[in-house]
Protein backbone atom coordinates (compact mmCIF):
# COMPACT_ATOMS: atom_id res chain seq x y z
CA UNK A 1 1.11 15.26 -8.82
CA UNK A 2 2.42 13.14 -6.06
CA UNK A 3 4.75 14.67 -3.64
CA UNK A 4 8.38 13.45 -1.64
CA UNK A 5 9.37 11.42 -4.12
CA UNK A 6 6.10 9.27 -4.49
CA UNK A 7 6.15 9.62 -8.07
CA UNK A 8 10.08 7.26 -8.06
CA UNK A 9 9.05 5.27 -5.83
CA UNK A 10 5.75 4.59 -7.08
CA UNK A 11 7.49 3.63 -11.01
CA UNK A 12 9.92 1.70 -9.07
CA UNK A 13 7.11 -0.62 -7.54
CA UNK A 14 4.93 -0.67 -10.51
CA UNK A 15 7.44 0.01 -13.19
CA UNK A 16 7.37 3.53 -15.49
CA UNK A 17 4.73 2.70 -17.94
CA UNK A 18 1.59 2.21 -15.20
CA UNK A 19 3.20 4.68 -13.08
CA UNK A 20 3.25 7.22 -15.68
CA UNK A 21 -0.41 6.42 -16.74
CA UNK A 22 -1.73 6.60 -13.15
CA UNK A 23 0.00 9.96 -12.14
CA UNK A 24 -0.71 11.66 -16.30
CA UNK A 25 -4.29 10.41 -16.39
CA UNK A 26 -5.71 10.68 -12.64
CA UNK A 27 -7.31 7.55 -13.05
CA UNK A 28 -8.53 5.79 -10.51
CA UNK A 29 -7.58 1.79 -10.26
CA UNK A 30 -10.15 -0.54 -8.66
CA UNK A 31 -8.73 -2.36 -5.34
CA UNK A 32 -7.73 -5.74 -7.40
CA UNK A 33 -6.10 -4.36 -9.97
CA UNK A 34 -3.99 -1.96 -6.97
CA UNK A 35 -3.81 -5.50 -5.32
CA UNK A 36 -2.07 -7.18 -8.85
CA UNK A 37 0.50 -4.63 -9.28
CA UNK A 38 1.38 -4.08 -5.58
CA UNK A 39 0.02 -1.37 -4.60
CA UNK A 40 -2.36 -2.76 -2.00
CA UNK A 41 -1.30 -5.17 -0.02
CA UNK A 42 -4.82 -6.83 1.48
CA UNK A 43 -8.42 -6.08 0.11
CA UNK A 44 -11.38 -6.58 2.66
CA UNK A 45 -15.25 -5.53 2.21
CA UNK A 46 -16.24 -2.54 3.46
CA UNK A 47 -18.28 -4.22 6.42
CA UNK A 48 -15.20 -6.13 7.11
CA UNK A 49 -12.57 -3.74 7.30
CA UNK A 50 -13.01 -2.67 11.46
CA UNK A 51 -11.88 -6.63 12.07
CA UNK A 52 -8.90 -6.64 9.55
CA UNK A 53 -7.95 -3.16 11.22
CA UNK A 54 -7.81 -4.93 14.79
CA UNK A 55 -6.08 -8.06 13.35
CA UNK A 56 -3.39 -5.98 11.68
CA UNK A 57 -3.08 -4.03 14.85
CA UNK A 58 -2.78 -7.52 17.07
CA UNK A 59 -0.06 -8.53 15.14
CA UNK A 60 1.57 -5.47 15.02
CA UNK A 61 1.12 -5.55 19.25
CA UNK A 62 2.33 -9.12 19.42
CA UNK A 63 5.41 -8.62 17.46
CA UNK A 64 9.09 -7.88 18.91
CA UNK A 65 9.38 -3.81 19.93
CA UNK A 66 12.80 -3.66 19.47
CA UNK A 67 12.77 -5.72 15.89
CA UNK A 68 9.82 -3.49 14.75
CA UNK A 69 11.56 -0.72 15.10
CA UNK A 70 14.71 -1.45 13.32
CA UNK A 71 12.35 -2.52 10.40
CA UNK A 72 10.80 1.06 10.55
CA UNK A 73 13.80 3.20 10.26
């Protein structure tokens, strides 16, 4: 069971029904079907996920401090 509220927020991004069936049947979901309903936002290989780490990350760097942390709460 999904705790601080994951279990709203996840039916809100998803919608009920696949929410519901992922938290009631423990399933897991494969990364393209996470990617298709949201979930996941970027799928990489295994062997390539160091690089899209450090990309992410050198965005993230590049980016306005001040803006980025509005966005964040």
């Amino acid at each position: 069971m999904p705790g601080a509220g994951a279990t709203q927020r996840l039916g809100r991004l998803i919608g009920w029904s696949r929410a519901k069936e992922m938290i009631l049947l423990a399933d897991a979901i494969n990364a393209d079907k996470a990617l298709a309903w949201g979930i996941a936002n970027v799928i990489v290989e295994p062997k390539e996920f160091n690089k899209a780490v450090d990309d992410v990350i050198a965005k993230l760097a590049a980016g306005a401090p001040i803006a980025q942390r509005f966005v964040k709460g």
